[in-house]
Structure formats: C-alpha cells, structure tokens
C-alpha atoms as a PDB file:
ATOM      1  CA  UNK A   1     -11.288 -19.545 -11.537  1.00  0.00           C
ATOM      2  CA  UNK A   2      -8.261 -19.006  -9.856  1.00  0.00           C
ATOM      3  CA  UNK A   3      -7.028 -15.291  -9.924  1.00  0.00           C
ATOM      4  CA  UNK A   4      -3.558 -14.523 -11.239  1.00  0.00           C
ATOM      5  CA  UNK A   5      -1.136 -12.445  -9.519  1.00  0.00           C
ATOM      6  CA  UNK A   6      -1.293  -9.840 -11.874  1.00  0.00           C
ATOM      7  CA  UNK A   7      -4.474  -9.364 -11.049  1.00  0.00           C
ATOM      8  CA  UNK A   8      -4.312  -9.188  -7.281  1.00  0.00           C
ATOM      9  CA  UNK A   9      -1.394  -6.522  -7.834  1.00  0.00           C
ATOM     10  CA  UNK A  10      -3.727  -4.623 -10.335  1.00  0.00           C
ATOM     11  CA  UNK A  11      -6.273  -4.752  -7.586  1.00  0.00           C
ATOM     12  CA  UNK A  12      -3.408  -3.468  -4.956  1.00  0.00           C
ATOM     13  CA  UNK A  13      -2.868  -0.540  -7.224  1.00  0.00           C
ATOM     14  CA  UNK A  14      -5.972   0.687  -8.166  1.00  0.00           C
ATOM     15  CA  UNK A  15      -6.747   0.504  -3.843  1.00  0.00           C
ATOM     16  CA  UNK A  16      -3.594   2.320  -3.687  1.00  0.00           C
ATOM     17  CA  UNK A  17      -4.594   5.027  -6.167  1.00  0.00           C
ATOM     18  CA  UNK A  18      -6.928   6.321  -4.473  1.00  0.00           C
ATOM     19  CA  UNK A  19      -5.034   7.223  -2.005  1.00  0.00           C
ATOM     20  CA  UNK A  20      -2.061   8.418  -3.914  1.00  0.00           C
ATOM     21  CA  UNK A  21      -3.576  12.257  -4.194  1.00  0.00           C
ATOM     22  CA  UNK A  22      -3.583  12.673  -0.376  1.00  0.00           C
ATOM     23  CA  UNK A  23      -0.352  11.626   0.090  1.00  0.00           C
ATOM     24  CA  UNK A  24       0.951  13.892  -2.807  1.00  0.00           C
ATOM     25  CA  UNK A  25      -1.105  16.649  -1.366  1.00  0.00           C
ATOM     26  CA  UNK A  26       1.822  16.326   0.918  1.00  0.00           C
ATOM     27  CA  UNK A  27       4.576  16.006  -1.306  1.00  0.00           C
ATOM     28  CA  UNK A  28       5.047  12.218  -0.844  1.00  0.00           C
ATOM     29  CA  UNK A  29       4.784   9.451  -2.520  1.00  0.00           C
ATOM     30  CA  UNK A  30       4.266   5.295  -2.447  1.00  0.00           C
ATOM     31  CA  UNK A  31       5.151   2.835  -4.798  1.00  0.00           C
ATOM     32  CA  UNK A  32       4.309  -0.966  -4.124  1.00  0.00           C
ATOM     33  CA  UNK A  33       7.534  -3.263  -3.727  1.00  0.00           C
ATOM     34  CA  UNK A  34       6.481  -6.694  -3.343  1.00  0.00           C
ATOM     35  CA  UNK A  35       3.468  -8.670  -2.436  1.00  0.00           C
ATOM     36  CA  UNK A  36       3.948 -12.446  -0.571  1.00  0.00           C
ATOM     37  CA  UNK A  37       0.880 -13.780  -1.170  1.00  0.00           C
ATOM     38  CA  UNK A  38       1.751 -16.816   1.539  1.00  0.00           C
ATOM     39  CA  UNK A  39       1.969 -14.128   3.955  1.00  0.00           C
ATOM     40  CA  UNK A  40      -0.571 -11.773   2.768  1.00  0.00           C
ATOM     41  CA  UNK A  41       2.189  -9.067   3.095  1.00  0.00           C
ATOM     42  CA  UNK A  42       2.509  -6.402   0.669  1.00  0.00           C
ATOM     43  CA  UNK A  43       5.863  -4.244   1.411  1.00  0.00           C
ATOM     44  CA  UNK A  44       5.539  -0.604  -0.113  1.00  0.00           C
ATOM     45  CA  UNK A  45       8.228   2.758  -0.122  1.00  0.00           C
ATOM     46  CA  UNK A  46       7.690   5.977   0.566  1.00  0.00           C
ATOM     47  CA  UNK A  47       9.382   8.926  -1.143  1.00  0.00           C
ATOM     48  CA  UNK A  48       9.353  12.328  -1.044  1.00  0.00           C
ATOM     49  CA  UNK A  49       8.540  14.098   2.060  1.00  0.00           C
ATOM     50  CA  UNK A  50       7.089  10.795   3.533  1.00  0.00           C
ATOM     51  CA  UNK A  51      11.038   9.557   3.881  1.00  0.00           C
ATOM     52  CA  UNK A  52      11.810  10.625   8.143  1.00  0.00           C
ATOM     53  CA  UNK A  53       8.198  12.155   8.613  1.00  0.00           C
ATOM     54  CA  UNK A  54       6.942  11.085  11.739  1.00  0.00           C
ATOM     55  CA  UNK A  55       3.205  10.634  10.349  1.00  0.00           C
ATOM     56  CA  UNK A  56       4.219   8.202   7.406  1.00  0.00           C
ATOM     57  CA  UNK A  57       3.535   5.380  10.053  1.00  0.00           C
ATOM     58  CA  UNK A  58      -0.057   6.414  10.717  1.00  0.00           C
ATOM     59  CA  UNK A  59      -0.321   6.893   6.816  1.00  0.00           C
ATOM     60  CA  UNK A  60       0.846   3.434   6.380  1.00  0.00           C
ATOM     61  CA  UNK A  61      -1.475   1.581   9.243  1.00  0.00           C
ATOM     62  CA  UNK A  62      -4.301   3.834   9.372  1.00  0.00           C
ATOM     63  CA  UNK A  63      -4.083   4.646   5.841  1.00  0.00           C
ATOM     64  CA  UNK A  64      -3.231   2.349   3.614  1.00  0.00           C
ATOM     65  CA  UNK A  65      -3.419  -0.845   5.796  1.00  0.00           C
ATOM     66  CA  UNK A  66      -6.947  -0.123   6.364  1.00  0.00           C
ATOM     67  CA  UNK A  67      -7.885   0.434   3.222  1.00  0.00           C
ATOM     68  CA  UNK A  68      -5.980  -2.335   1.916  1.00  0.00           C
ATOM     69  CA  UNK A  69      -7.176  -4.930   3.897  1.00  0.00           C
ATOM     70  CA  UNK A  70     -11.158  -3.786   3.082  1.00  0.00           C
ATOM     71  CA  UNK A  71     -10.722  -3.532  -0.660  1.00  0.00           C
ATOM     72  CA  UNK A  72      -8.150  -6.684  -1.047  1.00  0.00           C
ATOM     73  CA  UNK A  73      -8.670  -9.152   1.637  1.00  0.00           C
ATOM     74  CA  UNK A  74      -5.113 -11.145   0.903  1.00  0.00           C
ATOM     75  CA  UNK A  75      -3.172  -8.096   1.961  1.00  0.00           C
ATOM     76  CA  UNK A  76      -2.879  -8.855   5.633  1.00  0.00           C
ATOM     77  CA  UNK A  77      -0.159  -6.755   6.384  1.00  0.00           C
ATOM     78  CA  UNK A  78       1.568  -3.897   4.634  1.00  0.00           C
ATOM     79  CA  UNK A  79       5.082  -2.795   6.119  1.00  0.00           C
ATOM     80  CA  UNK A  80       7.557  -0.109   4.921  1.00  0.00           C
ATOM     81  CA  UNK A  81      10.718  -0.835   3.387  1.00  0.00           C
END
C-alpha cells in the first residue's frame, strides 16, 4: 500500500513536534512550508527569535535535519525559506 502524502506530512509533523518545545524554549518557532517528495526536500520557516539568529542554522541541520531524516527517511534535505 502506497502511502499518501498526507500521511508522510502527518509523519513530518509529529517528527517536528517534538522538537517544537526546544525551539520555543527560545522564543522561536517552525512551521513546515512544502515537502517535494521527488527531491526528498522539505522547506520549513522560522519565526520568532529564530528570524537573524545565528544558531537557527545549526537548529535546522543538526536539529531538525537529523531528526528528520531518522524518523522519515524521504526527507533528504530540509532548507530554510
């Protein structure tokens, strides 16, 4: 059974959930944009105090990438927009 892309994006949020206290610990905050499946390239935004912080890049690729790529294995990539 193939698995729709609702699904895949419910899996990309719940992954992203658990990681959504830390970064609010901080006063930020990350909301998913758009996922190319093709690519495997999920493109997420940063608010809050994440916007021009210097450490939202090791969030994003030591963070979330990581995590990302463990719990959803079709997220290849994730890039901020």
């Amino acid at each position: 059974m193939l698995e729709t892309e609702t699904d895949l994006l419910s899996r990309i949020d719940r992954t992203i959930d658990e990681m959504r206290p830390y970064i609010a610990s901080h006063k930020g905050t990350v909301e998913v944009i758009d996922f190319d499946a093709a690519a495997g390239r999920l493109l997420v935004r940063f608010g809050g105090t994440c916007v021009g912080c210097s450490a939202s890049s090791v969030t994003l690729k030591q963070g979330l990438e990581q995590r990302l790529r463990k719990a959803v294995p079709e997220v290849l990539a994730v890039e901020a927009v």
